[in-house]
N, C-alpha and C. Protein backbone atom coordinates (compact mmCIF):
# COMPACT_ATOMS: atom_id res chain seq x y z
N UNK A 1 88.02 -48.93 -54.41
CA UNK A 1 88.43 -50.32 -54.40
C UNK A 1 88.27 -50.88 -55.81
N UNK A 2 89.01 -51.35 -56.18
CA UNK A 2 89.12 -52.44 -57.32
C UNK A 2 87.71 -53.25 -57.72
N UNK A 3 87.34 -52.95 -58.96
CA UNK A 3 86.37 -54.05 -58.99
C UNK A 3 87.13 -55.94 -58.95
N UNK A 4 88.27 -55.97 -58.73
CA UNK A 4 88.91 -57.39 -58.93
C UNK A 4 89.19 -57.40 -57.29
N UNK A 5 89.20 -56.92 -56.76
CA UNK A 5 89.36 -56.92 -55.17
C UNK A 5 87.98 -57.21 -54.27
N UNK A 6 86.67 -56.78 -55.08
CA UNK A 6 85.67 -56.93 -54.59
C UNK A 6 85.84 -58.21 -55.06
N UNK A 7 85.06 -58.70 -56.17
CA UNK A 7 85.10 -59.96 -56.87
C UNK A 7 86.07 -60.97 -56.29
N UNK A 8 87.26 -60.91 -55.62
CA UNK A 8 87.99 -61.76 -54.88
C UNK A 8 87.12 -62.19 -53.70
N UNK A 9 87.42 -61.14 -52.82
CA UNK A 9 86.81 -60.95 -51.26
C UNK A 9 85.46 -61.63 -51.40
N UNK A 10 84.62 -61.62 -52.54
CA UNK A 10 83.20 -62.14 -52.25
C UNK A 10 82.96 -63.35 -52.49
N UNK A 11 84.01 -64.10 -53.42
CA UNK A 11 84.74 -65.60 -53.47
C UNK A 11 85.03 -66.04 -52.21
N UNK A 12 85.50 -65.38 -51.72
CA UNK A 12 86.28 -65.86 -50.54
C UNK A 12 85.20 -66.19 -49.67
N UNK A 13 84.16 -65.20 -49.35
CA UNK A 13 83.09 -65.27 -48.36
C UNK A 13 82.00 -66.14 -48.74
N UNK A 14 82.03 -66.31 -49.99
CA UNK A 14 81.24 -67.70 -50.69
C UNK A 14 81.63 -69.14 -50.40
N UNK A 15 82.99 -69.30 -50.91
CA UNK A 15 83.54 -70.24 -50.42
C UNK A 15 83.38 -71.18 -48.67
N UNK A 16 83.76 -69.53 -48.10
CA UNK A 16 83.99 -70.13 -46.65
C UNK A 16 82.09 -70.32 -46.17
N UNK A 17 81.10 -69.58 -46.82
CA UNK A 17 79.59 -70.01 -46.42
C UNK A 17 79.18 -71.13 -47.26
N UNK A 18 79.62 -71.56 -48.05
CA UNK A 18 79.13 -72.86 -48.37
C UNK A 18 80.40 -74.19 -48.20
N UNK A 19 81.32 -74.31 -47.63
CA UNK A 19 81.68 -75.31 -46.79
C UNK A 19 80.88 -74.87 -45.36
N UNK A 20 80.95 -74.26 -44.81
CA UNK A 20 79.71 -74.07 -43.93
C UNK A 20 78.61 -74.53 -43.76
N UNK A 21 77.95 -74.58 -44.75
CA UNK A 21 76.28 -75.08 -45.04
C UNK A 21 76.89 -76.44 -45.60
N UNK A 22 78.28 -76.98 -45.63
CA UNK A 22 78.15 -78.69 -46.57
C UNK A 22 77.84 -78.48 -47.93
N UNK A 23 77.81 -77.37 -48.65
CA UNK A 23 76.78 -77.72 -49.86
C UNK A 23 78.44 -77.34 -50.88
N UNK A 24 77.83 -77.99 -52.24
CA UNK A 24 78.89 -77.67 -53.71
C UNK A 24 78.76 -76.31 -54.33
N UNK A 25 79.58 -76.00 -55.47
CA UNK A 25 78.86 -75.35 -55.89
C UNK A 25 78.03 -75.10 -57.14
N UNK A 26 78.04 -76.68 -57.28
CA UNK A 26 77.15 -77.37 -58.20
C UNK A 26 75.59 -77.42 -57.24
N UNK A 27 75.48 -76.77 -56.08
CA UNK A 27 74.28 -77.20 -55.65
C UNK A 27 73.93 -75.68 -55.92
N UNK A 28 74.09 -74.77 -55.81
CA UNK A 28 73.79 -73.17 -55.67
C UNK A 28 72.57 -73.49 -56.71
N UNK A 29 71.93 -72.14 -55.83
CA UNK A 29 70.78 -71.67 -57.31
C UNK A 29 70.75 -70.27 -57.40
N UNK A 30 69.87 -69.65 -58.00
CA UNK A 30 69.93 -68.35 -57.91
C UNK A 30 71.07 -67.39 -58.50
N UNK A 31 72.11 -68.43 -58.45
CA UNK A 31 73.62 -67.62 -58.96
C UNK A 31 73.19 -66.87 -60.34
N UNK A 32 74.11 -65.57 -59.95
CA UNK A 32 73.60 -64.78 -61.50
C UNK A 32 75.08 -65.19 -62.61
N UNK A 33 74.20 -64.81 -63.52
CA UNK A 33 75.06 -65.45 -64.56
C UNK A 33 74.08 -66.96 -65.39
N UNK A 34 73.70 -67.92 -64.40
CA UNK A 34 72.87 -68.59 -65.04
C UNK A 34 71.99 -68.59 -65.97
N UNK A 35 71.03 -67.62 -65.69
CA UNK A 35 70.15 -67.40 -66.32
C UNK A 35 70.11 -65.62 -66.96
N UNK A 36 69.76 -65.51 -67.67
CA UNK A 36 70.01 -64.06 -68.91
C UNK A 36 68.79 -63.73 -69.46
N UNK A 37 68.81 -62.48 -69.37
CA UNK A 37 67.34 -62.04 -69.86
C UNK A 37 67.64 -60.88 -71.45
N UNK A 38 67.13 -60.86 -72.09
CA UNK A 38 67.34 -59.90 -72.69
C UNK A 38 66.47 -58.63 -72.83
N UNK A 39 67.46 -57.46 -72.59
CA UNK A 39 66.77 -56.10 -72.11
C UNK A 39 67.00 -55.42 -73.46
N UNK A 40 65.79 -53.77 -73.36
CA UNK A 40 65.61 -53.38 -74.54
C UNK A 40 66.55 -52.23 -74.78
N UNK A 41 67.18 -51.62 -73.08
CA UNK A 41 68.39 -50.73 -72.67
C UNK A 41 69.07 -50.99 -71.00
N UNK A 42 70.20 -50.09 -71.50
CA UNK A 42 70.83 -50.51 -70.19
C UNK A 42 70.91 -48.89 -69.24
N UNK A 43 71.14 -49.04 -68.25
CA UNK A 43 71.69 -47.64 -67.27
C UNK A 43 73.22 -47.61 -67.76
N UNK A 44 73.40 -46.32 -67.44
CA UNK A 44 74.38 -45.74 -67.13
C UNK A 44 75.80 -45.97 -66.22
N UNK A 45 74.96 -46.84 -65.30
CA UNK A 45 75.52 -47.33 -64.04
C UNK A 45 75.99 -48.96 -64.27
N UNK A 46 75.55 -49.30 -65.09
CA UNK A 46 75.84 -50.92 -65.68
C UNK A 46 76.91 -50.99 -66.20
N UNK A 47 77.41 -52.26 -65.87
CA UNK A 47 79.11 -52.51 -66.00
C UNK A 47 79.00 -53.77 -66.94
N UNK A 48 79.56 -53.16 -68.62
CA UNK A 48 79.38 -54.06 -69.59
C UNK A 48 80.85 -55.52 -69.03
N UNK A 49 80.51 -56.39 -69.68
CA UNK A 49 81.21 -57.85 -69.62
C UNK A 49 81.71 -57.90 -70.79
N UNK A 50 82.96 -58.07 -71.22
CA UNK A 50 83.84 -58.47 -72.82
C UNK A 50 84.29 -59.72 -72.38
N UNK A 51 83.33 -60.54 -73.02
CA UNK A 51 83.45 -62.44 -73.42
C UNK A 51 83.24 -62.45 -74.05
N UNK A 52 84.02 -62.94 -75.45
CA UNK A 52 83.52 -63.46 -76.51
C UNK A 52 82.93 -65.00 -76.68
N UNK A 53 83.23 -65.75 -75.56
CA UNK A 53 82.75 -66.69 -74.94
C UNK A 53 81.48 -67.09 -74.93
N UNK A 54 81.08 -66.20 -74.00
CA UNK A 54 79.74 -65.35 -73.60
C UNK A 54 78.67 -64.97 -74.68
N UNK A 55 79.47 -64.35 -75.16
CA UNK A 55 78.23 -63.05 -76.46
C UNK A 55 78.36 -64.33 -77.49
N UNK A 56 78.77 -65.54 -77.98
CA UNK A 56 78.86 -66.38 -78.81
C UNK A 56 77.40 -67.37 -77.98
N UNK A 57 78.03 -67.47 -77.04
CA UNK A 57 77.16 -68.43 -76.28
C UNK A 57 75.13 -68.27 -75.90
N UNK A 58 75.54 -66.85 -75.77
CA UNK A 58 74.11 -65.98 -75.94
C UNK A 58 73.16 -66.14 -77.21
N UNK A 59 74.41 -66.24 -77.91
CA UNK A 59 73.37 -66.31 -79.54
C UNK A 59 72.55 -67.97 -79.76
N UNK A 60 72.99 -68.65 -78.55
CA UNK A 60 72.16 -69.97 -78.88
C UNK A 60 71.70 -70.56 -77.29
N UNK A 61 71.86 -69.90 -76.38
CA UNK A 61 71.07 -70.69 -75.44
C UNK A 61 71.05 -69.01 -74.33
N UNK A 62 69.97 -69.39 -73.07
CA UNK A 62 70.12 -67.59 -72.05
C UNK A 62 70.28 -68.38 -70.84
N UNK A 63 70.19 -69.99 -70.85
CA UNK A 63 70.18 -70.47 -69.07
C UNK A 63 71.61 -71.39 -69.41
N UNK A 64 72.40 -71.46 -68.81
CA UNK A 64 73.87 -72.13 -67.93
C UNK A 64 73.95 -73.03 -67.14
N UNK A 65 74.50 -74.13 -67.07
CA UNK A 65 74.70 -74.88 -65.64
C UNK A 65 76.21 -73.89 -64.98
N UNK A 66 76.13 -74.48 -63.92
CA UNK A 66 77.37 -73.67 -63.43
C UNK A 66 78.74 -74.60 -63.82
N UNK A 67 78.75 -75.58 -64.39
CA UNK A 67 80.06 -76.18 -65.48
C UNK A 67 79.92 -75.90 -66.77
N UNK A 68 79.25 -75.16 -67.22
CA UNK A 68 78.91 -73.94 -68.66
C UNK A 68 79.36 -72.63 -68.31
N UNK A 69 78.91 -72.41 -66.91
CA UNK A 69 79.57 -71.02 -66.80
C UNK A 69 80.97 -70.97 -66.29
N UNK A 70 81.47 -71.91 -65.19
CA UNK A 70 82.84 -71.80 -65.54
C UNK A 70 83.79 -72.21 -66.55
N UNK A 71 83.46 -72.89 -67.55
CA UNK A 71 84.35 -73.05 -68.89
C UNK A 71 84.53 -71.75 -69.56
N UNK A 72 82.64 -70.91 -69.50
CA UNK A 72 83.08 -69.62 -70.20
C UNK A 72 83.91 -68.47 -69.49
N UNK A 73 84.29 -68.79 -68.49
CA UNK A 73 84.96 -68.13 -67.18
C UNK A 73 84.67 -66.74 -66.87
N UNK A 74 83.49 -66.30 -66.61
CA UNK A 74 82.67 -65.34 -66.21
C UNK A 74 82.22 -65.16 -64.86
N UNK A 75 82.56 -66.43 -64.40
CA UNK A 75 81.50 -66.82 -62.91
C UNK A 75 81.99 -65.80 -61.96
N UNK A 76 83.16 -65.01 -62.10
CA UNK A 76 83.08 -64.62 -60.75
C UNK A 76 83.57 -62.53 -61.53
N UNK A 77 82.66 -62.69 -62.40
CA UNK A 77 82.59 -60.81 -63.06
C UNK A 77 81.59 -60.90 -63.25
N UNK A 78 80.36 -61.42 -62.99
CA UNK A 78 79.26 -61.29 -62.94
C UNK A 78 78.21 -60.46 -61.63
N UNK A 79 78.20 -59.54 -61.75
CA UNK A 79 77.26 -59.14 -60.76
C UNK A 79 75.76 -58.45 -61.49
N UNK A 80 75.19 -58.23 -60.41
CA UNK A 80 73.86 -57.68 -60.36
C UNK A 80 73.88 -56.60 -61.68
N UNK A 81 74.03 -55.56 -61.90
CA UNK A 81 74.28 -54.41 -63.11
C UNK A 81 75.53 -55.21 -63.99
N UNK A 82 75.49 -56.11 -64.40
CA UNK A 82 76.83 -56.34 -65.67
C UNK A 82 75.71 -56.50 -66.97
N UNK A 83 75.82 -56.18 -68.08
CA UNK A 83 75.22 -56.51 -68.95
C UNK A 83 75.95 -56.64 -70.18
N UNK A 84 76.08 -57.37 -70.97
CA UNK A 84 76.80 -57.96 -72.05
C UNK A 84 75.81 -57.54 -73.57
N UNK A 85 76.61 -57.23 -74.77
CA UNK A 85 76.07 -57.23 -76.27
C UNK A 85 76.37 -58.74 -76.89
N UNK A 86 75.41 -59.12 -77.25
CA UNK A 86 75.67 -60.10 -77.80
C UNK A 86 74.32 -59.94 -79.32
N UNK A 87 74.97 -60.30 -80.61
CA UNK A 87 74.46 -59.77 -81.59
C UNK A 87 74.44 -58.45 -81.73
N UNK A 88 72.31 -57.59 -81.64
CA UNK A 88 72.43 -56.44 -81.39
C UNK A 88 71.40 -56.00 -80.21
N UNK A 89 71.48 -56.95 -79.45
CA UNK A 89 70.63 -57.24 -78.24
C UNK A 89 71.33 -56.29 -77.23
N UNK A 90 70.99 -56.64 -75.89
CA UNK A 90 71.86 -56.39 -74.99
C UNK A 90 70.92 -57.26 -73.99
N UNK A 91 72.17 -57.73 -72.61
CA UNK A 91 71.46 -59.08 -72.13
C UNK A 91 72.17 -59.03 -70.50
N UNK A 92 71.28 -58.90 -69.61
CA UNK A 92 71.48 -58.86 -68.02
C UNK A 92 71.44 -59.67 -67.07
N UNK A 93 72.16 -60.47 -66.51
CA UNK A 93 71.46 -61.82 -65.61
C UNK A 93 70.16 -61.79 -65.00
N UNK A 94 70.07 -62.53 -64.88
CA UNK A 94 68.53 -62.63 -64.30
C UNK A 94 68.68 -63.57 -62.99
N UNK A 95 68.19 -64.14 -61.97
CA UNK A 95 68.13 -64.73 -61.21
C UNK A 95 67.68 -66.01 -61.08
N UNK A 96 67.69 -66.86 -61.52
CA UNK A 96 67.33 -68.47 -62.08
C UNK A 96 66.47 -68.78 -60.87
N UNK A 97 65.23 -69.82 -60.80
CA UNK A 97 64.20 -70.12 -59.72
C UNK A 97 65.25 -70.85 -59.53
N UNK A 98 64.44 -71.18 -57.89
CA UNK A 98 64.91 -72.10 -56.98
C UNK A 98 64.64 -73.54 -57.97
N UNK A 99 65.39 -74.47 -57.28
CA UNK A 99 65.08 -76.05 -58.25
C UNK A 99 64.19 -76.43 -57.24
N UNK A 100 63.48 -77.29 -58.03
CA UNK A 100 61.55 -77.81 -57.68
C UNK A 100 62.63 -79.02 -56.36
N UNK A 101 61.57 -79.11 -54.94
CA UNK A 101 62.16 -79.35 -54.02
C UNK A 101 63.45 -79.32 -53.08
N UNK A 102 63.51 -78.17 -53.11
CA UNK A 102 64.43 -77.44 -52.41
C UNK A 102 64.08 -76.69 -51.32
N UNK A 103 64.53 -76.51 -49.90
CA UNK A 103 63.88 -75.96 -48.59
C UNK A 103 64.88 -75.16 -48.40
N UNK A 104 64.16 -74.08 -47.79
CA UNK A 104 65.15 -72.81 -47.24
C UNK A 104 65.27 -71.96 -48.14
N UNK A 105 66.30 -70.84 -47.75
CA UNK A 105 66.18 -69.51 -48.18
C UNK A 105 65.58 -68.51 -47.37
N UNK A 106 65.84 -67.26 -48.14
CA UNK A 106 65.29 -66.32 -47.59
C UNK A 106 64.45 -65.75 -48.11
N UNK A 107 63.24 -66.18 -48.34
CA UNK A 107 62.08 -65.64 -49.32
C UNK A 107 61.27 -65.13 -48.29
């Protein structure tokens, strides 16, 4: 399967669970892509990201609102193993905390 066929289909199932729950997707947390860590190597199995967007954007900030990340238009090639060069770093999403008073989840 297509990695652009997955990345569709999981839009789609996002979409339709958060009109579901009422919520934006200015309310999400956790979304990867937000937040960026920088690692010292990557696997084998990791699926690099080409944004120049991105690798510009890295060089001065590692956390995103999600109207930062869709301008750099990444939001939806981002998964779990993507890792991006930016400088001579290399840099992996990370999982952003929940925001202070917030209920639920699956912790």
């Amino acid at each position: 399967m297509k990695l652009g066929c997955w990345t569709e289909a999981r839009s789609i199932e996002e979409k339709k669970w958060t009109q579901a729950c009422g919520m934006h997707k200015q309310q999400h947390f956790g979304a990867l892509g937000l937040l960026w860590k920088r690692v010292e190597e990557i696997s084998s199995l990791d699926t690099k990201i080409d944004s120049g967007a991105l690798i510009l954007s890295l060089q001065l900030q590692v956390s995103f609102t999600n109207v930062e990340l869709d301008e750099i238009k990444v939001h939806d090639t981002v998964i779990r193993t993507s890792y991006i060069i930016s400088g001579q770093h290399f840099f992996k999403p990370a999982l952003s905390e929940k925001p202070a008073g917030t209920v639920g989840g699956g912790e």
